[in-house]
Protein backbone atom coordinates (compact mmCIF):
# COMPACT_ATOMS: atom_id res chain seq x y z
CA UNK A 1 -20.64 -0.33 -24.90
CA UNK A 2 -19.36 -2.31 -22.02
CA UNK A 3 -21.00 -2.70 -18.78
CA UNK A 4 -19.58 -1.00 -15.74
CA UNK A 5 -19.72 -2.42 -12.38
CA UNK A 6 -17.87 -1.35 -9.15
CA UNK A 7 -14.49 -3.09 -8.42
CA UNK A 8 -15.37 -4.79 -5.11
CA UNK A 9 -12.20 -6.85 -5.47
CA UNK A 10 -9.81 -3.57 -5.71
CA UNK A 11 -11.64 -1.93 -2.74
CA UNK A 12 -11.15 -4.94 -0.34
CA UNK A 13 -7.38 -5.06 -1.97
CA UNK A 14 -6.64 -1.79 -1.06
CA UNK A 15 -7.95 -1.46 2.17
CA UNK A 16 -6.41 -4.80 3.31
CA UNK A 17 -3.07 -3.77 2.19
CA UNK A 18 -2.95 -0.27 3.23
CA UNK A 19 -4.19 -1.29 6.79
CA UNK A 20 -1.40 -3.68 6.54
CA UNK A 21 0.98 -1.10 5.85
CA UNK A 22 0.37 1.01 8.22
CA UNK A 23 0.47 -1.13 11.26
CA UNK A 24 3.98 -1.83 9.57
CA UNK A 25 4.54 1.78 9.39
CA UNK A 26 3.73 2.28 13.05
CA UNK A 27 6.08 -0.88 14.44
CA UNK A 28 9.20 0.20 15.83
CA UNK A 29 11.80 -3.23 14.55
CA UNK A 30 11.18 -2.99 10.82
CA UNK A 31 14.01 -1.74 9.75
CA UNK A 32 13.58 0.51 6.38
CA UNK A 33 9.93 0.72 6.39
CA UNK A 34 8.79 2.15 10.39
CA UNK A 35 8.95 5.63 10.54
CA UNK A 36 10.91 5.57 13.61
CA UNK A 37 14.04 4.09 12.26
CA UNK A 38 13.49 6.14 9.10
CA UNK A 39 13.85 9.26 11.18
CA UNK A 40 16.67 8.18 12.54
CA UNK A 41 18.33 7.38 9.33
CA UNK A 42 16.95 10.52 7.63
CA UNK A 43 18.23 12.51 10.55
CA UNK A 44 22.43 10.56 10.66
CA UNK A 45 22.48 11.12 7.21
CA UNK A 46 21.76 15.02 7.00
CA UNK A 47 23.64 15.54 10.41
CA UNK A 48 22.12 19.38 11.61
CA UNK A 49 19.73 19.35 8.84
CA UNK A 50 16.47 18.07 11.16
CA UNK A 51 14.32 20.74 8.71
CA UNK A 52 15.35 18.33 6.00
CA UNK A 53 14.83 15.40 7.49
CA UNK A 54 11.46 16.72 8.84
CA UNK A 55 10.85 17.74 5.11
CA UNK A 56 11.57 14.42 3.65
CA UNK A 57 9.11 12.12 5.76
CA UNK A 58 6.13 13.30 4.51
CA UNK A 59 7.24 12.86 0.53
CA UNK A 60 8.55 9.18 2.11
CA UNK A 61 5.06 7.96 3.48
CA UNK A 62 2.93 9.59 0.45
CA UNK A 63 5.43 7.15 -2.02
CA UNK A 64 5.36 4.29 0.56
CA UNK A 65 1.00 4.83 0.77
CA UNK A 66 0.29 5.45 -3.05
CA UNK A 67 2.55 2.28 -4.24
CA UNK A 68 1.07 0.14 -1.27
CA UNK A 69 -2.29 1.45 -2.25
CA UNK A 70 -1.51 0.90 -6.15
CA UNK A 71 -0.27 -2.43 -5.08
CA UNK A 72 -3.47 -3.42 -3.88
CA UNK A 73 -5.67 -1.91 -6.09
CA UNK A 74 -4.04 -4.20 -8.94
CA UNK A 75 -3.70 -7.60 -6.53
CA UNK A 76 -7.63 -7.24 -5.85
CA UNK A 77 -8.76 -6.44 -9.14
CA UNK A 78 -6.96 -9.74 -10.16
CA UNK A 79 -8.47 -11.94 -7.32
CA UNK A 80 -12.05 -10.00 -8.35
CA UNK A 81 -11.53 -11.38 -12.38
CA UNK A 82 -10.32 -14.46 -11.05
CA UNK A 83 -13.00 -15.38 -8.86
CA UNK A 84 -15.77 -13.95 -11.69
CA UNK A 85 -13.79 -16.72 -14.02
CA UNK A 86 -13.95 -19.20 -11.47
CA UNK A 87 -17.78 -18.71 -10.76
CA UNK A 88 -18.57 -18.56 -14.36
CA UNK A 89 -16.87 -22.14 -15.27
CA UNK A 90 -18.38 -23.38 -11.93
CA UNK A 91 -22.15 -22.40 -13.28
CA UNK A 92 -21.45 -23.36 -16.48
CA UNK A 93 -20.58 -26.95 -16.08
C-alpha cells in the first residue's frame, strides 16, 4: 500500500502558472494569447459572424486555462519529487 500525501508542489505549480496566465490573458500587446487581439482575429476571420466569434472565446480560454493549468500541475509535481530527492540525500549524508 503506498502512502498518500497531498501534492504541495502541484498546488503552488498551478496556481503560479495560472495567475501567470491570466495577467497574460488580460494584457493588451501579446499577440496570440490576450483576449483582445484574439477577438479581433476571431472576429476578421468570420467577417459578420460576431455570434461565432462570441461562441469561440469561451472554448479558446477553457483550452488555453486547462493546458496552462495541466502545465503546472506536472512542472510542480516535478520540483515537489525533486526537492523530496534533494532533502533526502542532504539528510542522509
Amino acid at each position: 500500500m503506498t502512502k498518500q500525501y497531498l501534492n504541495i508542489g502541484g498546488l503552488i505549480g498551478v496556481t503560479l502558472v495560472v495567475m501567470i496566465m491570466c495577467d497574460i490573458l488580460l494584457c493588451e500587446n501579446i499577440p496570440l494569447l490576450s483576449i483582445n487581439i484574439t477577438q479581433a482575429i476571431i472576429s476578421h476571420w468570420a467577417k459578420h459572424w460576431h455570434i461565432l466569434a462570441v461562441g469561440l472565446l469561451p472554448i479558446y480560454m477553457a483550452i488555453i486555462l486547462f493546458g496552462t493549468s495541466m502545465m503546472g500541475l506536472f512542472l510542480g509535481s516535478m520540483a515537489q519529487r525533486w526537492l523530496m530527492r534533494f532533502c533526502k540525500r542532504s539528510v542522509q549524508s
